[in-house]
Each structure stands twice: as C-alpha cells, then as structure tokens.
N, C-alpha and C. Protein backbone atom coordinates (compact mmCIF):
# COMPACT_ATOMS: atom_id res chain seq x y z
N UNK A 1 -36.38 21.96 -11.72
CA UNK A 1 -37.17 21.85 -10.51
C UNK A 1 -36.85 23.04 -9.63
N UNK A 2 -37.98 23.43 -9.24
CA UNK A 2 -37.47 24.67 -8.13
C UNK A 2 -38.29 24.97 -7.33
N UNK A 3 -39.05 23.72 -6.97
CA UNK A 3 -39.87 24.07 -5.58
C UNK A 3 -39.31 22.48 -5.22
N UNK A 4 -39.90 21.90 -4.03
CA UNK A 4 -39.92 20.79 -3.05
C UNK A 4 -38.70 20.95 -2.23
N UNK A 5 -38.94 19.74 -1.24
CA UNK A 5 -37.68 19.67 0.18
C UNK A 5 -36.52 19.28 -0.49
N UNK A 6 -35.78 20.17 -0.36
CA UNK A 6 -33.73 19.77 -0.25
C UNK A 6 -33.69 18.22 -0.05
N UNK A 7 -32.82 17.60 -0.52
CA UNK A 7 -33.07 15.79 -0.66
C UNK A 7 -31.24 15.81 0.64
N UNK A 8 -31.25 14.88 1.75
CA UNK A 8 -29.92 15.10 2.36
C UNK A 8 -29.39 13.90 1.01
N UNK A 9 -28.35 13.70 1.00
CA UNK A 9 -27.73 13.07 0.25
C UNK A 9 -26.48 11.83 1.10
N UNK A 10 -26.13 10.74 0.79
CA UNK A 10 -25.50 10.16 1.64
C UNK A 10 -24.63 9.05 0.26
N UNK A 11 -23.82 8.38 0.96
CA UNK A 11 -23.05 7.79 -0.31
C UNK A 11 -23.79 6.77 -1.37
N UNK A 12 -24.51 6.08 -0.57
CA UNK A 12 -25.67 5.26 -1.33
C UNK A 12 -26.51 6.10 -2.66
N UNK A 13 -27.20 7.22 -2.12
CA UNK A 13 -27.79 7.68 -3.04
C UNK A 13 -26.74 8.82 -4.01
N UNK A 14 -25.50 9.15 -3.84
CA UNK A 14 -25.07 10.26 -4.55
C UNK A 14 -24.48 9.32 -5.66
N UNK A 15 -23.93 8.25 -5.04
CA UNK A 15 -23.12 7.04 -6.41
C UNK A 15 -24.33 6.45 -6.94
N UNK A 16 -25.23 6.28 -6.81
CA UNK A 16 -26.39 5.61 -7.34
C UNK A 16 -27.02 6.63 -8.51
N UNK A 17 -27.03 8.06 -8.22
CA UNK A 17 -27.41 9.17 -8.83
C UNK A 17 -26.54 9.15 -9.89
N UNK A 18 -24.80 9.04 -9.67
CA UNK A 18 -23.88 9.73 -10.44
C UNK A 18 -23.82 8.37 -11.29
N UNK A 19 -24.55 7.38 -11.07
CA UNK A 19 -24.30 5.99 -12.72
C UNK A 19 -25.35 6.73 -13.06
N UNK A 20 -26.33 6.73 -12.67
CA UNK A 20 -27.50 6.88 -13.30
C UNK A 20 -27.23 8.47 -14.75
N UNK A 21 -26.63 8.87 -14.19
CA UNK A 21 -26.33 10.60 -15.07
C UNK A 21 -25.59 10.36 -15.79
N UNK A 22 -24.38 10.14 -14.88
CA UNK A 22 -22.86 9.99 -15.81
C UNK A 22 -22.93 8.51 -16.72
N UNK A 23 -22.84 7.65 -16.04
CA UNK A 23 -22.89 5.90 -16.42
C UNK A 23 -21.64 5.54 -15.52
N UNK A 24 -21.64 4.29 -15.53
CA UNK A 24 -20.86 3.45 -14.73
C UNK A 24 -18.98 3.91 -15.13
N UNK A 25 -18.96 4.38 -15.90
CA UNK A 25 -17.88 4.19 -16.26
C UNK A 25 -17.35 5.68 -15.66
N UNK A 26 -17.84 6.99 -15.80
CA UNK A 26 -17.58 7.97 -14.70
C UNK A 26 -17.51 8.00 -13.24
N UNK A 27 -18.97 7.38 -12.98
CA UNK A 27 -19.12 7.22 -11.58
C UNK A 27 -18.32 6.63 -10.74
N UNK A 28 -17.49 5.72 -11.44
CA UNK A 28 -16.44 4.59 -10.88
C UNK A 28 -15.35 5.56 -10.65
N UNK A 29 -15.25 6.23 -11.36
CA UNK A 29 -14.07 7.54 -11.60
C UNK A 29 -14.18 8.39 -10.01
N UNK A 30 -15.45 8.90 -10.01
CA UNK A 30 -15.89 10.19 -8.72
C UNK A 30 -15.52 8.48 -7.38
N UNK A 31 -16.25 7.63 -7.50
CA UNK A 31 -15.72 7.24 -6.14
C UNK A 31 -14.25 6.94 -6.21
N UNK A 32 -13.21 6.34 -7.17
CA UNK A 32 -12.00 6.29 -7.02
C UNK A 32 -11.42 7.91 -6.20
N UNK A 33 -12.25 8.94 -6.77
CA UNK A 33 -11.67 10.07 -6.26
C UNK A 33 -12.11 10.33 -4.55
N UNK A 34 -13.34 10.25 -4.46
CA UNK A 34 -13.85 9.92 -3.26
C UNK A 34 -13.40 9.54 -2.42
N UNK A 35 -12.73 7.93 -2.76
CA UNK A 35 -11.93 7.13 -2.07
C UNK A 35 -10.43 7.31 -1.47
N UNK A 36 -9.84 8.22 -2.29
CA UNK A 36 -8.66 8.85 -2.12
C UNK A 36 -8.31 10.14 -1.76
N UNK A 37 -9.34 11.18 -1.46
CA UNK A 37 -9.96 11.96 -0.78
C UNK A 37 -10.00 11.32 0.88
N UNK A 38 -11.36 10.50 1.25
CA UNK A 38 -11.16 10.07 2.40
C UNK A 38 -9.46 9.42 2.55
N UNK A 39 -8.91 8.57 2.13
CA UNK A 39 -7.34 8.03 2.07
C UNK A 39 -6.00 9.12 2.88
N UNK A 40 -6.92 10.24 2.54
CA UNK A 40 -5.48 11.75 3.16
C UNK A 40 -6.63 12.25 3.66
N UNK A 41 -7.41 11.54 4.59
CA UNK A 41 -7.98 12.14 5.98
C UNK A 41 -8.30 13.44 5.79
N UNK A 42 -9.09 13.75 3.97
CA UNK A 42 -9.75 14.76 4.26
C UNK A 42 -11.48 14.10 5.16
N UNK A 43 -11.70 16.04 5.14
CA UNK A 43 -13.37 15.48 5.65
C UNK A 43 -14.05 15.67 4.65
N UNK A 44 -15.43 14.80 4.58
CA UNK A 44 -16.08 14.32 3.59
C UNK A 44 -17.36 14.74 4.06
N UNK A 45 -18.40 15.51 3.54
CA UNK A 45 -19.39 15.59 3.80
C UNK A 45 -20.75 15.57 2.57
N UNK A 46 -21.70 15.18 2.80
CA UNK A 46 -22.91 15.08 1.64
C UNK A 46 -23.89 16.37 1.50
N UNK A 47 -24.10 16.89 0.40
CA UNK A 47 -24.80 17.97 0.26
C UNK A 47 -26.73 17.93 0.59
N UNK A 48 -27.04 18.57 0.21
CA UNK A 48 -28.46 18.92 0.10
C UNK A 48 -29.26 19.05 -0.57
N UNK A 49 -28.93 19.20 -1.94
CA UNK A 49 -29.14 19.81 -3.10
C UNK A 49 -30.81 18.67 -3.91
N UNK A 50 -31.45 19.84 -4.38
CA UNK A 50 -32.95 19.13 -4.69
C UNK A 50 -33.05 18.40 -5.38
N UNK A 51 -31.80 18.22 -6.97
CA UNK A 51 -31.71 17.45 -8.20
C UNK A 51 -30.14 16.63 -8.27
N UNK A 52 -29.21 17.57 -7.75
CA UNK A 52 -28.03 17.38 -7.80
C UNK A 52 -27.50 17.08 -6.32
N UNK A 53 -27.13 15.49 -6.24
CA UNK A 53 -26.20 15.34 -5.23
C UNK A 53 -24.89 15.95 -5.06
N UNK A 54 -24.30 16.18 -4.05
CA UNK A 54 -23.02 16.88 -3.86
C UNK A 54 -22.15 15.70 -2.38
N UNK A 55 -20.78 15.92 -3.04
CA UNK A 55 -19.75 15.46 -2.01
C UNK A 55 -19.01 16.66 -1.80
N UNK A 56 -18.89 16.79 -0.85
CA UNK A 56 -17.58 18.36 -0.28
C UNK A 56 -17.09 18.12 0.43
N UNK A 57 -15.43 18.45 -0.10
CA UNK A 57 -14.41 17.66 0.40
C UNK A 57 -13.46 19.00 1.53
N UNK A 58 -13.66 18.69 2.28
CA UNK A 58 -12.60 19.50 2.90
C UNK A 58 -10.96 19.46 3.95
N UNK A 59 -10.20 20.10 3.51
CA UNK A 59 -8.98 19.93 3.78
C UNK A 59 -8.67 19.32 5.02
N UNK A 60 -7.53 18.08 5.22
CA UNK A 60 -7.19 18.32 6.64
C UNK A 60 -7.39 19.51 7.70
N UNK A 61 -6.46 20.14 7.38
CA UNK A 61 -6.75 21.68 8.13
C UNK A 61 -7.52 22.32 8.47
N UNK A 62 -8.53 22.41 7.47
CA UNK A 62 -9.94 23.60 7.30
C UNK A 62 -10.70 22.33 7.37
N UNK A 63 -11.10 21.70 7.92
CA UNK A 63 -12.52 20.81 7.86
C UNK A 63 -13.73 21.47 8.18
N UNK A 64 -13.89 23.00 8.47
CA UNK A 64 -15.28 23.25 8.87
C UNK A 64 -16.05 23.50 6.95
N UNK A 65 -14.85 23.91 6.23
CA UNK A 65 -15.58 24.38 4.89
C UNK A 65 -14.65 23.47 3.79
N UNK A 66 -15.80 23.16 2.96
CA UNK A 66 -15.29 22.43 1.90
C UNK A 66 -14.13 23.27 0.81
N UNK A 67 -12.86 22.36 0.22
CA UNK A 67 -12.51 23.32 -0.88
C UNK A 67 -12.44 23.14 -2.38
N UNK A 68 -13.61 21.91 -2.09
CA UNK A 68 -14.25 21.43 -3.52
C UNK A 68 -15.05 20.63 -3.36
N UNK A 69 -16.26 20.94 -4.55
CA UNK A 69 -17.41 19.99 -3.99
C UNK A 69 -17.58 19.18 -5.42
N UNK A 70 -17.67 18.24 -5.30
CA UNK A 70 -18.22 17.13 -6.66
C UNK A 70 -19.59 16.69 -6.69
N UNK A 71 -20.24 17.31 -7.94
CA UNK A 71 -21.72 16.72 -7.97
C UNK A 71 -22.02 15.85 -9.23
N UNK A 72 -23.19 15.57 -8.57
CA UNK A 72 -23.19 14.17 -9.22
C UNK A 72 -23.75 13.90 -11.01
N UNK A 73 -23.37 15.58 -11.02
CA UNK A 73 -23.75 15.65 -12.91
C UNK A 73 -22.78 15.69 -13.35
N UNK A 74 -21.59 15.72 -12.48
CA UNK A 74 -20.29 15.74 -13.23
C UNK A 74 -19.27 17.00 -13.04
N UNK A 75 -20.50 18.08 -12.33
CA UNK A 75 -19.39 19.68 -12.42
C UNK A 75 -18.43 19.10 -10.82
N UNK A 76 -17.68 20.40 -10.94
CA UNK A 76 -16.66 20.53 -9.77
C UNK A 76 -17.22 22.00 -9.49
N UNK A 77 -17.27 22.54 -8.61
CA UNK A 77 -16.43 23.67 -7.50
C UNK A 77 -15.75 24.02 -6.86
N UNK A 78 -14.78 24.83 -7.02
CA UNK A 78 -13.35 25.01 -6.37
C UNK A 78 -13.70 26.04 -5.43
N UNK A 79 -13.46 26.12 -4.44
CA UNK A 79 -13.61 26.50 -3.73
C UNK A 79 -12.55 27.25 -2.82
N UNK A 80 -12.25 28.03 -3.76
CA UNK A 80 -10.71 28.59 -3.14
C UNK A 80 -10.76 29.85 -1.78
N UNK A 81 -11.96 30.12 -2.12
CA UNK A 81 -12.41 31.36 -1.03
C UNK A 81 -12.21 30.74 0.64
N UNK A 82 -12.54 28.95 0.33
CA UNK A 82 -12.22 28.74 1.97
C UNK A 82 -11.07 28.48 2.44
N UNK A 83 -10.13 28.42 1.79
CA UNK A 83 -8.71 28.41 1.97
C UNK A 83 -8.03 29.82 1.95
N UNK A 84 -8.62 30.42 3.47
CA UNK A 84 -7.79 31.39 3.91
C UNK A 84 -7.21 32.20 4.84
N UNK A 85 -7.72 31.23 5.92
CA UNK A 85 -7.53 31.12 7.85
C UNK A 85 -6.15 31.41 8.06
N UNK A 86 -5.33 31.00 7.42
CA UNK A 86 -3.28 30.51 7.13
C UNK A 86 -2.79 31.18 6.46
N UNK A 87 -1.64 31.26 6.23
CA UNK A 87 -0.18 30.91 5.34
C UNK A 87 -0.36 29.59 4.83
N UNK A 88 -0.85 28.20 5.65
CA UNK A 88 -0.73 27.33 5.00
C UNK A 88 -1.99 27.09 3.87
N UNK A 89 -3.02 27.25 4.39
CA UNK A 89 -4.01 27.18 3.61
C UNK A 89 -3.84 27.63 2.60
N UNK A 90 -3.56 29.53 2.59
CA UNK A 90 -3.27 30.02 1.47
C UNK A 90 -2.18 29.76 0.76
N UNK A 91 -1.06 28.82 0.85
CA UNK A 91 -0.02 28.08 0.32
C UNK A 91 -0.58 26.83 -0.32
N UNK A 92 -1.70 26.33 -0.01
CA UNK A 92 -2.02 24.78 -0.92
C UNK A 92 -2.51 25.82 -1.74
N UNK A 93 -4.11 26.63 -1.40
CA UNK A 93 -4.56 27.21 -2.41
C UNK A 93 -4.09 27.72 -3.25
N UNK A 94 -2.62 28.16 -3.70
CA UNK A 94 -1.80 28.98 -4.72
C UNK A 94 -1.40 27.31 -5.36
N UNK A 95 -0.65 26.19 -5.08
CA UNK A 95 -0.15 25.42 -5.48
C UNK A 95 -1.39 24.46 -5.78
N UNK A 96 -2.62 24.63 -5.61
CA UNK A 96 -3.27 23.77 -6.18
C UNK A 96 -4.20 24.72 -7.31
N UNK A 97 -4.26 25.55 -7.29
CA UNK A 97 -4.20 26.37 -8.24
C UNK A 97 -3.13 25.69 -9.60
N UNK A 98 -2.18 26.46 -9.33
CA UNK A 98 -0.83 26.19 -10.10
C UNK A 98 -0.85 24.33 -10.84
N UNK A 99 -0.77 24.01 -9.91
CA UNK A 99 -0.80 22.47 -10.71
C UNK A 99 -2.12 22.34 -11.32
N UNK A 100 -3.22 22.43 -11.00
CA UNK A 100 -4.23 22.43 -11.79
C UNK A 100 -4.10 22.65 -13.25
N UNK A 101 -3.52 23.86 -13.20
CA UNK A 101 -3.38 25.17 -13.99
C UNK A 101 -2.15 23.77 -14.92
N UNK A 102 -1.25 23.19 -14.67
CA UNK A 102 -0.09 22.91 -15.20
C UNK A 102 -0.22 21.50 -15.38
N UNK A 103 -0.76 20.74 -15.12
CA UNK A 103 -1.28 19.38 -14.83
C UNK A 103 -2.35 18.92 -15.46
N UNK A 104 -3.26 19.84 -15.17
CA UNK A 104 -4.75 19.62 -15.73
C UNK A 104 -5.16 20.32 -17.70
N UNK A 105 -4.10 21.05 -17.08
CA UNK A 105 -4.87 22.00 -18.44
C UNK A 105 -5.86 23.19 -18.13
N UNK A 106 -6.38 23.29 -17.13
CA UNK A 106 -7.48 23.74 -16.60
C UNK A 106 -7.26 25.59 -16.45
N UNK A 107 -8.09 26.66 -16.96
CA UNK A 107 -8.21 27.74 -16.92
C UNK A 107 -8.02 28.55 -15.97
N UNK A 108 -7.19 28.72 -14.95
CA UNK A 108 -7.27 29.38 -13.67
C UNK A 108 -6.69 30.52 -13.54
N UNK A 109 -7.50 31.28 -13.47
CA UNK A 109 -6.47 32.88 -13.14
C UNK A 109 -5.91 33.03 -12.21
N UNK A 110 -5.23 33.96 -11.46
CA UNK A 110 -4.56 34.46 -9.84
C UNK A 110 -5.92 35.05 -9.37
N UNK A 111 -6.77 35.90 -10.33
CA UNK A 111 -7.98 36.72 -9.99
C UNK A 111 -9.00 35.57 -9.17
N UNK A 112 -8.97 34.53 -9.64
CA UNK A 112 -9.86 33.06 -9.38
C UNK A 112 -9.69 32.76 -8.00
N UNK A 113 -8.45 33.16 -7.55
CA UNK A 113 -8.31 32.53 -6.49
C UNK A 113 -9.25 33.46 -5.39
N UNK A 114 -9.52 34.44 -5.80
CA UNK A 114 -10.28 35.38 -5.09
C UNK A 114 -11.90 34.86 -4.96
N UNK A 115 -12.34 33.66 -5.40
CA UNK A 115 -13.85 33.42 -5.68
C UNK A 115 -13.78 31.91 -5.53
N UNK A 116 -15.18 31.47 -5.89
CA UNK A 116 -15.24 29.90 -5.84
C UNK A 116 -15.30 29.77 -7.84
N UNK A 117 -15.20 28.77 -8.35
CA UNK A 117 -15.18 28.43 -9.72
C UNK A 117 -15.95 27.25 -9.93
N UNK A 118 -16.77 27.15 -10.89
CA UNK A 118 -17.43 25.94 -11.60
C UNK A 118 -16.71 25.73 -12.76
N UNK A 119 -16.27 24.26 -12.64
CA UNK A 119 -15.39 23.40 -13.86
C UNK A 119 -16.40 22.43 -14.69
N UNK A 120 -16.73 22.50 -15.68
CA UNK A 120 -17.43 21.92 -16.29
C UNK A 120 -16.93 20.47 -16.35
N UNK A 121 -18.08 19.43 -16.14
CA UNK A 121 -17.45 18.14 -16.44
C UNK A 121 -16.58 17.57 -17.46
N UNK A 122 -17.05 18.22 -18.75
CA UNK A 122 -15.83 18.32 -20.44
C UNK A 122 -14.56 18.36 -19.87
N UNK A 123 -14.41 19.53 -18.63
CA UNK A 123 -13.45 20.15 -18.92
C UNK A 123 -11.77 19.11 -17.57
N UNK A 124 -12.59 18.54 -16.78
CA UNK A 124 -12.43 17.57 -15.83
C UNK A 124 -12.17 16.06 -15.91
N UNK A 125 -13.54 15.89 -16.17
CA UNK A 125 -13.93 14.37 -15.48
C UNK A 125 -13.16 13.10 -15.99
N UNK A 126 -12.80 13.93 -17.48
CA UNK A 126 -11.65 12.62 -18.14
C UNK A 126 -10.37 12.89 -17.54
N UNK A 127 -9.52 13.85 -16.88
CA UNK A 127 -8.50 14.04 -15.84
C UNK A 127 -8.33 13.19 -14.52
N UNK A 128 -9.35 12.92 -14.10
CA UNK A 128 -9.94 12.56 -12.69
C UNK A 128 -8.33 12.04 -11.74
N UNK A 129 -7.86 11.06 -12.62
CA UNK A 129 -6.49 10.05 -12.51
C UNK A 129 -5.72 11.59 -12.10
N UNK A 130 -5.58 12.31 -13.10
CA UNK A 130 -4.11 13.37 -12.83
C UNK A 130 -5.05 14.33 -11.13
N UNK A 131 -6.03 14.70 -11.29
CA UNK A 131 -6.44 15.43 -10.35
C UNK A 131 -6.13 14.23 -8.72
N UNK A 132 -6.62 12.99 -8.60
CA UNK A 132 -6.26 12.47 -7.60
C UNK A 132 -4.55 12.25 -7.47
N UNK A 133 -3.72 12.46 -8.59
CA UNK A 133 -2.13 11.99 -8.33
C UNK A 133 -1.77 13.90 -7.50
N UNK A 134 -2.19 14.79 -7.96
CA UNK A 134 -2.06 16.42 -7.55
C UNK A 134 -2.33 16.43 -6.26
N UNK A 135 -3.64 15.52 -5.88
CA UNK A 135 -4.19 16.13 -4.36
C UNK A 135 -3.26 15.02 -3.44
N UNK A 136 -2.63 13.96 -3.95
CA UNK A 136 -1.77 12.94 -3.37
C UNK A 136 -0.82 13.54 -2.99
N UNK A 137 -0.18 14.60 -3.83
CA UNK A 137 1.15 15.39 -3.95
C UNK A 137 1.03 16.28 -2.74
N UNK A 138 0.29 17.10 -2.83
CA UNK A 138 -0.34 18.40 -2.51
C UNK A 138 -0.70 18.35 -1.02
N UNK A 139 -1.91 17.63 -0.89
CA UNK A 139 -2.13 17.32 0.90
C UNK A 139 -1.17 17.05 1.61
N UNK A 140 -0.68 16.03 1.55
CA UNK A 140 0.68 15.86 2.55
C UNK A 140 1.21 16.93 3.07
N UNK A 141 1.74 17.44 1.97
CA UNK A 141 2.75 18.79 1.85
C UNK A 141 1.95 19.90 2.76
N UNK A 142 0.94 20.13 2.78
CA UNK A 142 0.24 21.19 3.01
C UNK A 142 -0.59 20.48 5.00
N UNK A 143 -0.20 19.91 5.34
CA UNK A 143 -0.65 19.53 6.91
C UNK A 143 -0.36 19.87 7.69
C-alpha cells in the first residue's frame, strides 16, 4: 500500500493487528513486553504507520524520542541514535547494546550504535522473555 491516510494507532487496534499477523501466541509475547516497558515508567507512545502498527518505547530519561519501536509484524527498531543527550544515555546505549549482543545472540556492531537498526522478527520475537529480563536489568541502572 502506498497511497491513503496514516492510520493513528492506539492499544486496542495495534494488539488486535499483532494476533491477527503474528497469532495469539506472539502477540501475548509484545504485550507482556509492553507491559513491562510501561512497569519501569518508560514512555509509551503509538505510531502512525498506514499497514503497520507501531509502539515506541522511550527511556525514562529521553522520553521526547523513542529507543525502540515494536511493530506489529513482528520487526524491532533500535534506535540507538536517540540515546545521546548524556553520559548516561550514552552508557545504557553501549550496555544495551552489549547485552543484546551477549544475551540475545543478536548481531550488533560498535559501528551500529552510530544508526537506528531493523531486527527481524526470526531473529527476536522467540527471545522476547530474555529481552524484557535485560531492559529489567538495564533501566534501573541507567535513571
């Protein structure tokens, strides 16, 4: 699709979207993450997007820009470019990097941290559990 109006997106329709794509058994996954996301008082905001709903999550700290967005086909975006106002910011962004990187399995260069990244759902979505125990770790530390 690549014409019509930007759809706003809100929790009703992005979990309703993400059974419908993923199935119940993912989708249950993105709101557990969702849920524990809002839990460490990040900010939570809903995307725009014409086909693909989006959640973007942003740090205690940095709440004006997200530093990962979850859509509702399953990809991630890391969003490391907005973590860089600080020392602290740029201190989660190296350690969430790193655990990713050590935790996840997940491909991350030092060069990466210089850009935003798309994670394929393959490469994710069965992690979901280790990625919410990292950002449990991680936020605190980083406030």
């Amino acid at each position: 699709v690549t014409s019509g109006a930007r759809r706003r997106w809100n929790y009703e329709t992005y979990f309703n979207e993400a059974r419908r794509v993923l199935g119940d058994d993912a989708a249950g996954k993105l709101e557990n993450l969702y849920k524990a996301c809002e839990d460490m008082s990040c900010t939570i905001r809903w995307g725009s997007g014409k086909t693909a709903g989006s959640c973007l999550v942003s740090h205690p700290l940095q709440i004006n820009y997200a530093f990962m967005s979850i859509f509702t086909n399953g990809s991630l975006w890391l969003q490391f470019l907005s973590l860089h106002d600080d020392e602290t910011q740029r201190a989660f962004r190296e350690a969430l990097k790193d655990t990713l990187v050590t935790r996840m399995g997940l491909q991350i260069t030092d060069e990466d941290l210089m850009r935003n990244i798309w994670i394929k759902k393959e490469e994710w979505l069965g992690k979901i559990d280790i990625l919410i125990d990292l950002l449990k770790d991680l936020i605190p530390k980083y406030q």
